[in-house]
Protein backbone atom coordinates (compact mmCIF):
# COMPACT_ATOMS: atom_id res chain seq x y z
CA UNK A 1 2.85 0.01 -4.02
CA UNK A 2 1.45 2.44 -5.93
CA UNK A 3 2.15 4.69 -9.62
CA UNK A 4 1.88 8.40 -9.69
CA UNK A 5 2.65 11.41 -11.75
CA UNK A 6 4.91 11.74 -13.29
CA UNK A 7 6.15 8.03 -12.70
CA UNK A 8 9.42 6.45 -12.67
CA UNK A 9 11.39 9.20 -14.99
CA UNK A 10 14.32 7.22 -14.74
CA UNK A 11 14.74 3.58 -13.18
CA UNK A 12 15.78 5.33 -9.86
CA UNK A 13 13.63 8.32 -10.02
CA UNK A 14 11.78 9.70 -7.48
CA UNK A 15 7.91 10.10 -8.87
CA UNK A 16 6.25 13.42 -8.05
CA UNK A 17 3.58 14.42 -6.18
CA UNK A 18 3.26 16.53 -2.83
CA UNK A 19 1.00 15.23 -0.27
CA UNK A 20 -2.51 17.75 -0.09
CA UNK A 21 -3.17 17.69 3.39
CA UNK A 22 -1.24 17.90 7.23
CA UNK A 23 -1.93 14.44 9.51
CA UNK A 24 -4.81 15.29 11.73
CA UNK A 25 -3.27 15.18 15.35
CA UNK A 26 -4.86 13.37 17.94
CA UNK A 27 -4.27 12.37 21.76
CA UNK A 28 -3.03 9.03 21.89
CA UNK A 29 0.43 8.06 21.99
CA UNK A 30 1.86 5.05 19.67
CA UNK A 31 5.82 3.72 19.73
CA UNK A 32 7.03 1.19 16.85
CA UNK A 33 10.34 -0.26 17.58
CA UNK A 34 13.31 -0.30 15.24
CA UNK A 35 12.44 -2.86 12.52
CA UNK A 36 14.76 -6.01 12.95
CA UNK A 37 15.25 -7.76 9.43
CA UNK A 38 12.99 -11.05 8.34
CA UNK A 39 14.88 -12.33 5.55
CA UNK A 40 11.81 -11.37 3.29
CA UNK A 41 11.94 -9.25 0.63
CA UNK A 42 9.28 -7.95 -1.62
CA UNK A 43 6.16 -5.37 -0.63
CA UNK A 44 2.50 -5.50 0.65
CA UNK A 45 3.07 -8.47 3.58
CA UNK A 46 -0.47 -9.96 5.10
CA UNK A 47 -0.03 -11.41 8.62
CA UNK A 48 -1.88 -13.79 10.31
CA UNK A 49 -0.90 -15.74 13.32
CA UNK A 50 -0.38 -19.64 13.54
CA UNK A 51 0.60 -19.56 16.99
CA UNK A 52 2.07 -17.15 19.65
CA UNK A 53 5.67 -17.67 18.11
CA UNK A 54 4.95 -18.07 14.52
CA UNK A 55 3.30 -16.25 11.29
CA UNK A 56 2.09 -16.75 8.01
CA UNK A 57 3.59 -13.74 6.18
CA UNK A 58 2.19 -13.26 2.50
CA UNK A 59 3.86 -10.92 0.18
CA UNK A 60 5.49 -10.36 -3.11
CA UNK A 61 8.92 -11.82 -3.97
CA UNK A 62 10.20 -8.64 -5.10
CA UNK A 63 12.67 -8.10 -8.27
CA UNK A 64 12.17 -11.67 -8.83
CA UNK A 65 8.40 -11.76 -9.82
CA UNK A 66 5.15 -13.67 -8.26
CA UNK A 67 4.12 -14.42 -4.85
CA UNK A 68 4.96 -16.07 -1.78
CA UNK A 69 4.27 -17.19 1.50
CA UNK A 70 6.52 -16.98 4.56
CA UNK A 71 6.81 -19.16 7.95
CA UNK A 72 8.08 -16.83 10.48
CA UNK A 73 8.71 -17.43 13.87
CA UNK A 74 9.37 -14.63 16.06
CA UNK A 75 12.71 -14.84 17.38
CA UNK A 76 14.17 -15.57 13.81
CA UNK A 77 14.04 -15.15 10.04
CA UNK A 78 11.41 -16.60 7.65
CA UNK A 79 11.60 -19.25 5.63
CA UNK A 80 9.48 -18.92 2.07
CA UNK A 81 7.53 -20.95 -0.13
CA UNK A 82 5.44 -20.18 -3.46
CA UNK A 83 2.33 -19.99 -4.11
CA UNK A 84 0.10 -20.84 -6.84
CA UNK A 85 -1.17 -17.91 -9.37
CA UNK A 86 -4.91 -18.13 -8.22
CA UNK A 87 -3.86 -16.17 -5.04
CA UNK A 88 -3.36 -12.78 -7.10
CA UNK A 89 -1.51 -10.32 -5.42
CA UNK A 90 -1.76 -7.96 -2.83
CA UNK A 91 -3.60 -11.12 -0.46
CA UNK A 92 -5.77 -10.45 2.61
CA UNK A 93 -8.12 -11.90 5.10
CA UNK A 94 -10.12 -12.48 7.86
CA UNK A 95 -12.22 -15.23 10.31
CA UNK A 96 -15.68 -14.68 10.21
CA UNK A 97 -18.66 -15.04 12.52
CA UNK A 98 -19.13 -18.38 12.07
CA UNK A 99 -15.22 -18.97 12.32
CA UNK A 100 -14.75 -19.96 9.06
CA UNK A 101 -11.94 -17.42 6.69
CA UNK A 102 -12.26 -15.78 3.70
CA UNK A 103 -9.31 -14.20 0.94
CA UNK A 104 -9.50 -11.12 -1.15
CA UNK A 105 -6.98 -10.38 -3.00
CA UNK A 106 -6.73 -8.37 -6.36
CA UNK A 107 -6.86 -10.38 -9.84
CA UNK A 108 -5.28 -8.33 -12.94
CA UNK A 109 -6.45 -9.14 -16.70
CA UNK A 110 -4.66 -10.09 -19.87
CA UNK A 111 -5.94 -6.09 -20.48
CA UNK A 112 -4.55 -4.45 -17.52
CA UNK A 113 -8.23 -4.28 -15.71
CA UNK A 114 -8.30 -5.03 -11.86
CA UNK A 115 -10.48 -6.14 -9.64
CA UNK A 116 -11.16 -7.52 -6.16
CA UNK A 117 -11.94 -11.17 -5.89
CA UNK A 118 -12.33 -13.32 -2.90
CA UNK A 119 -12.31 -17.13 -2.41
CA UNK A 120 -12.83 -19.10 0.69
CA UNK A 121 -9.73 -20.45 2.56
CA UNK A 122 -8.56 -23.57 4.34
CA UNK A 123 -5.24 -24.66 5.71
CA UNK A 124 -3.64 -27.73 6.13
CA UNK A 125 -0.65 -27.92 8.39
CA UNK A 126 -0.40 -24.02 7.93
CA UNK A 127 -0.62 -24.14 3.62
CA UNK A 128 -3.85 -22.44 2.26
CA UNK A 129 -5.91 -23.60 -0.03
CA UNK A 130 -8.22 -21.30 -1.71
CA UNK A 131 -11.86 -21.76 -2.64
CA UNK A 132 -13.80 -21.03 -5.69
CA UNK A 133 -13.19 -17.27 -6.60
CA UNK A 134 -16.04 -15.05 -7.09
CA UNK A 135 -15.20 -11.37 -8.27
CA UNK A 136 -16.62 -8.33 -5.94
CA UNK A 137 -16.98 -5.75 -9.00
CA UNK A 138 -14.51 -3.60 -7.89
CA UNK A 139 -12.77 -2.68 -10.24
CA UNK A 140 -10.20 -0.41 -11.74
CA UNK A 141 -9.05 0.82 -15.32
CA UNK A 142 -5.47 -0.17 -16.87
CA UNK A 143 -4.81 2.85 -16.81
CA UNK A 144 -5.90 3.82 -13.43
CA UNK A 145 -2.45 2.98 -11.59
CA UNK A 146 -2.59 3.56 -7.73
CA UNK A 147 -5.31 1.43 -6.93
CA UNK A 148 -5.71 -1.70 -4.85
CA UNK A 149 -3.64 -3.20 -1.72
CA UNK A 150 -7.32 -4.09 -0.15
CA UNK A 151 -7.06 -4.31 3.21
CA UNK A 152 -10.20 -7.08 5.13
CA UNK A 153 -11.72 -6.36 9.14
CA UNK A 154 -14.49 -7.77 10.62
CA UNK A 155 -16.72 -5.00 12.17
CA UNK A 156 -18.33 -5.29 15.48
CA UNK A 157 -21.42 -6.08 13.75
CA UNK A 158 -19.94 -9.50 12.47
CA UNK A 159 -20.13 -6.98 8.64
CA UNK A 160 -16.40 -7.20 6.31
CA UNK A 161 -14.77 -4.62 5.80
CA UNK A 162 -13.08 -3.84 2.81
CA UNK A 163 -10.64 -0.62 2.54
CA UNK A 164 -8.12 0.09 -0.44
CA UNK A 165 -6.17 2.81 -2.07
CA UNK A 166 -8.29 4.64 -5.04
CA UNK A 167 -6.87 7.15 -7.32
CA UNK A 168 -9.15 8.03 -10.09
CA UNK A 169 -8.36 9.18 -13.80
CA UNK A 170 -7.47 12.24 -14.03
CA UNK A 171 -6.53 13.58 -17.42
CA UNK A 172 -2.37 14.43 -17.26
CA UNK A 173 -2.69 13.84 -13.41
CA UNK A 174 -2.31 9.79 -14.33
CA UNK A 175 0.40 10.52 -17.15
CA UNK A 176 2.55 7.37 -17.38
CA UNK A 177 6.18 7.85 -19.55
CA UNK A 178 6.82 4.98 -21.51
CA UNK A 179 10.57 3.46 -21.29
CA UNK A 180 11.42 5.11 -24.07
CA UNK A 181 10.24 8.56 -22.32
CA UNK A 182 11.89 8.18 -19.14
CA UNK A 183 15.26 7.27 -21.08
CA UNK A 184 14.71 10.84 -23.07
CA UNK A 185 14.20 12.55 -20.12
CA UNK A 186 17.12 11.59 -18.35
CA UNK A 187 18.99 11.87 -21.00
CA UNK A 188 18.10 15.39 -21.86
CA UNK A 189 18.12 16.46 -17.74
CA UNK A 190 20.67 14.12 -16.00
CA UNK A 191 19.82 11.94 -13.54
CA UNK A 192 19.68 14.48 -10.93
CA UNK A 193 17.66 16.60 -13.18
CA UNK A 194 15.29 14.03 -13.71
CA UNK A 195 14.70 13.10 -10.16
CA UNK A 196 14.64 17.00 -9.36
CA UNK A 197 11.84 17.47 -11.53
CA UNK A 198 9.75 13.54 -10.37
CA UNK A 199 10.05 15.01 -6.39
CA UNK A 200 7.50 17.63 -7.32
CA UNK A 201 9.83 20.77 -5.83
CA UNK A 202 10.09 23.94 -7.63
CA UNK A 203 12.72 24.73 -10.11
CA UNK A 204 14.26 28.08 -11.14
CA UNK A 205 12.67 29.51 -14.10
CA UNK A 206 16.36 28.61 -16.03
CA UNK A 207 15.93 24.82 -14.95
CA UNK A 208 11.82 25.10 -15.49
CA UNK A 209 12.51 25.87 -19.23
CA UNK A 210 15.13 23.22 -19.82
CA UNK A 211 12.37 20.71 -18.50
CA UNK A 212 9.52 22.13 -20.68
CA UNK A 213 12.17 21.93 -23.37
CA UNK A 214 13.19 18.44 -22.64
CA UNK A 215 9.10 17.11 -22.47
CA UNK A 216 8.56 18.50 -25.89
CA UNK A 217 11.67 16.92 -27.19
CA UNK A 218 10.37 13.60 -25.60
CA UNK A 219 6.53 13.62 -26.24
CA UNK A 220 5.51 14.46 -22.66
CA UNK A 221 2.60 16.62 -22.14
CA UNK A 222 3.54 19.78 -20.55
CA UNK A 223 0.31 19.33 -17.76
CA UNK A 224 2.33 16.40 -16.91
CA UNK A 225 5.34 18.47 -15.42
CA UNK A 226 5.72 20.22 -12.19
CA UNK A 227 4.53 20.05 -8.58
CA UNK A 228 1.43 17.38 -8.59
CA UNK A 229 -0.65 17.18 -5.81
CA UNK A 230 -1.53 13.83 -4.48
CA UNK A 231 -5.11 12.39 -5.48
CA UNK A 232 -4.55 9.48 -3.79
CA UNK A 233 -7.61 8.18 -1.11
CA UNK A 234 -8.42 5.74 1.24
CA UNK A 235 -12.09 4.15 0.10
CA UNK A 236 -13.99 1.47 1.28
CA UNK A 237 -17.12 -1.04 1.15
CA UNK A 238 -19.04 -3.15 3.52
CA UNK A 239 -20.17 -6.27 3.11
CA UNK A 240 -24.26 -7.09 2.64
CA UNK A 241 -24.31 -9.72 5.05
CA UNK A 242 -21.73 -11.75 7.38
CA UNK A 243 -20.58 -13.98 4.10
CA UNK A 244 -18.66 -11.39 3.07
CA UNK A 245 -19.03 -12.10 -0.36
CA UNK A 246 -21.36 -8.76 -1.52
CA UNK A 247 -20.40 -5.82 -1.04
CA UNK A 248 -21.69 -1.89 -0.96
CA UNK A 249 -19.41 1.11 -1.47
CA UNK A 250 -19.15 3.28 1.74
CA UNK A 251 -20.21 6.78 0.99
CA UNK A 252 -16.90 9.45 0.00
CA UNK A 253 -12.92 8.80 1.31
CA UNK A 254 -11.95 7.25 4.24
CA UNK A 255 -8.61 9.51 4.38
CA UNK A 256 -7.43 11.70 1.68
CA UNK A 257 -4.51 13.62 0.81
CA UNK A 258 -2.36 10.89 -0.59
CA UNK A 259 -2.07 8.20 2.18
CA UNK A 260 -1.80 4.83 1.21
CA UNK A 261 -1.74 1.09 2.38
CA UNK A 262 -4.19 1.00 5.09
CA UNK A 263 -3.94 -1.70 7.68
CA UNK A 264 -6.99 -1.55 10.22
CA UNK A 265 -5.09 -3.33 13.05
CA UNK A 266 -8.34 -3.35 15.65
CA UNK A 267 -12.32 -3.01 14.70
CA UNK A 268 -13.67 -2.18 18.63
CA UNK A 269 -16.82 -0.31 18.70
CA UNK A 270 -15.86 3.43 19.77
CA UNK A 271 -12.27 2.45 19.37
CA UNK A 272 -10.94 1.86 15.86
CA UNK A 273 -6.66 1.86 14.70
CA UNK A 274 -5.27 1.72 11.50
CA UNK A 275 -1.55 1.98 10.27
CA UNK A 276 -1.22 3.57 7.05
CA UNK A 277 1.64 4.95 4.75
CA UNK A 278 2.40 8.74 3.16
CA UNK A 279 2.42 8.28 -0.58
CA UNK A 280 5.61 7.57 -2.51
CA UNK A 281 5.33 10.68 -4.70
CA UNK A 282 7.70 12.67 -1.84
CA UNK A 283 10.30 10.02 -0.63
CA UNK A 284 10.94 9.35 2.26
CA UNK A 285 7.73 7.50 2.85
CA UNK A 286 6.90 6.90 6.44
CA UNK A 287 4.39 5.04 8.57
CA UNK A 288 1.46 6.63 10.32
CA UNK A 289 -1.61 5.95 12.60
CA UNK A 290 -5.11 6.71 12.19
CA UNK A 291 -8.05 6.46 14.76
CA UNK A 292 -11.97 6.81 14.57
CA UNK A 293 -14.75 5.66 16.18
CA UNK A 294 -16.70 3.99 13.39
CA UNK A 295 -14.10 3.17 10.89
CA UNK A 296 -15.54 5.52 8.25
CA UNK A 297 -14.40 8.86 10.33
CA UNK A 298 -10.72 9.01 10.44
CA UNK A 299 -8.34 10.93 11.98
CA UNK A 300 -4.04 10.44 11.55
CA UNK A 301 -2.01 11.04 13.98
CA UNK A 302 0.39 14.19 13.39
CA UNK A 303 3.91 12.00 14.43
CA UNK A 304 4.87 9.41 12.47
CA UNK A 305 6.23 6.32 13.61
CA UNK A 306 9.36 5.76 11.30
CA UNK A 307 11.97 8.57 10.78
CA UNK A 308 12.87 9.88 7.69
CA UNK A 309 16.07 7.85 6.78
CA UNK A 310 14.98 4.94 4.81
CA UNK A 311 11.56 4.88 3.40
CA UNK A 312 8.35 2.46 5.11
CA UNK A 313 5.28 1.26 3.60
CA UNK A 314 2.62 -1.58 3.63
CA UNK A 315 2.59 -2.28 7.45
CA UNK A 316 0.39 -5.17 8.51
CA UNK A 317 0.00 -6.25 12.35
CA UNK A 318 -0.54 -8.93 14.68
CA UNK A 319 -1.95 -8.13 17.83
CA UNK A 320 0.18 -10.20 20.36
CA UNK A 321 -1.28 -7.81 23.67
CA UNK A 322 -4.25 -5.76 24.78
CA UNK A 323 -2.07 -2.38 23.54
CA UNK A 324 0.66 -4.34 21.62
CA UNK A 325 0.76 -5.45 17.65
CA UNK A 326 3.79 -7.09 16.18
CA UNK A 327 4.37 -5.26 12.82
CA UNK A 328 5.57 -6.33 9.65
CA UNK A 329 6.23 -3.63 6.80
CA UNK A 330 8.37 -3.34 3.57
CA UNK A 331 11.54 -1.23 4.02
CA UNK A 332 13.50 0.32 1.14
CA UNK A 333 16.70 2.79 0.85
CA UNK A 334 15.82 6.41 0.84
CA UNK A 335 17.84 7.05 -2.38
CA UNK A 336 15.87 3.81 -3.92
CA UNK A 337 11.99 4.50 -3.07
CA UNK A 338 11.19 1.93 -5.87
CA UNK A 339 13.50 -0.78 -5.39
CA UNK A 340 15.87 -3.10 -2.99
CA UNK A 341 12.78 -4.00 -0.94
CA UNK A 342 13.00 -5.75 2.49
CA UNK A 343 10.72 -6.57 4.77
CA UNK A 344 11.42 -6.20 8.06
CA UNK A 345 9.36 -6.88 11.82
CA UNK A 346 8.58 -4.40 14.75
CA UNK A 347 6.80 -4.04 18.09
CA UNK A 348 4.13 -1.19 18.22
CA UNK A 349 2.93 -0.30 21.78
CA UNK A 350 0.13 2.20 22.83
């Protein structure tokens, strides 16, 4: 998950922002089954297949803190166990050429700095065991706060892959309210009138003035009011060689205009797919697919593949067919963008 502008004005406030640009169509046809529920709960889920009947789910453990791992076979819920700290968060990875697997996963410092690590991985009766960690240099500012959920694929070359969501600094743009803020605000607007003014629509002049009225009296910039757009991207990096362990930045965005949580579910030369997430700065966030030839050219498909009841985000697949994935994502309320978390599983066909 991702922070935005302005962020969290209340503890069930929708953030604002307005995504900057209309999903490219394209030709192909995709269907994604009604999620049925895991048991999980928590965000950004990694998949990888033990068997035909059974996954290793990764993925936060939600309200109550840290970071787990989840058994789950097919036809029934998960069953969880923790993990130690040296996995970070936000876990990933891949087999390479020489069939051996590698982790990345993003480390956070006692200052609030990220970066992108990666560590060699074993398992042992289906628990991992990482490596030593290197760090990729990577990184991203404390401040800088929708960053990160790296996402790993093997390209036909036998290159990684690395994609993740990059917002830069931008002045006002990366405002972030302190508790004591968001309390004022909602105080001084209501909780409606707080969540009126996070979703990024336009007010009436009479309820525009209360707002810049209700910033001043609470130490918010005025820049950091109002309809936001989205400077949310999709960036990646390839690796140097087939260790996957250096890594050079891929010239511009992969996808702009505020999509998020990129899952690049198949890497075939002339023939690349990627699920991906709107933003959460205009609730109700819903799944998407992308295509390209390369994977640095993308196009997203103009329907979306969850309806706009409840809100979806971090999808992850298993292929399971030629033209079918089994796909796990994180599923939240509509009213409650930012919290009550569950993850659920679904069948996407093409």
């Amino acid at each position: 998950m991702h922070a935005f502008v302005i962020r969290c004005l209340s503890a069930v406030s929708i953030c604002g922002l307005v995504l900057a640009a209309t999903p490219v169509a394209h030709a192909a046809s995709f269907n994604l089954t009604k999620g049925s529920p895991t048991g999980m709960s928590g965000v950004s889920p990694f998949a990888t297949p033990v068997d035909t009947t059974t996954d290793l789910v990764f993925h936060s453990a939600g309200e109550a803190g840290g970071w787990l791992m989840s058994t789950c076979a097919t036809d029934s819920q998960c069953t969880s166990l923790s993990l130690p700290r040296e996995f970070g968060t936000d876990y990933t990875q891949v087999t390479l050429m020489d069939g051996t697997q590698r982790a990345y996963f993003v480390i956070v410092d006692a200052d609030g700095t990220k970066e992108i690590a990666t560590a060699p991985v074993t398992f042992t009766n289906s628990v991992p065991t990482l490596g030593t960690t290197s760090r990729l240099g990577i990184q991203a500012s404390a401040g800088q706060r929708a960053w990160g959920v790296p996402d790993s694929i093997v390209t036909p070359e036998g290159l990684v892959r690395l994609y993740w969501v990059d917002n830069p600094d931008k002045g006002s743009g990366n405002f972030q309210p302190t508790g004591a803020q968001r309390k004022c605000l909602t105080t001084a607007l209501g909780r409606k009138g707080a969540e009126q003014l996070a979703s990024g629509k336009k007010l009436t002049p009479a309820k525009a003035k209360k707002a810049a009225k209700a910033a001043k009296k609470c130490n918010i910039p005025a820049s950091a009011l109002g309809a936001s757009r989205s400077t949310e991207s999709i960036v990646s990096a390839t690796s140097t060689d087939t260790s996957g362990t250096s890594f050079v930045p891929d010239a511009g965005n992969r996808i702009t205009g505020g999509y998020v949580d990129s899952d690049v579910i198949q890497a075939k030369s002339g023939d690349w797919l990627m699920l991906l997430s709107t933003g959460p700065g205009e609730p109700p966030q819903r799944l998407f697919i992308a295509t390209s030839r390369d994977g640095l050219a993308w196009k997203v498909n103009r329907k979306p593949l969850t309806p706009s009841s409840f809100n979806a985000l971090d999808p992850v697949a298993v292929q399971t067919g030629p033209k079918q994935w089994r796909v796990y994502y994180a599923k939240s309320p509509k009213k409650t963008p930012f919290a009550n978390h569950q993850i659920v599983m679904s069948t996407l066909t093409r």
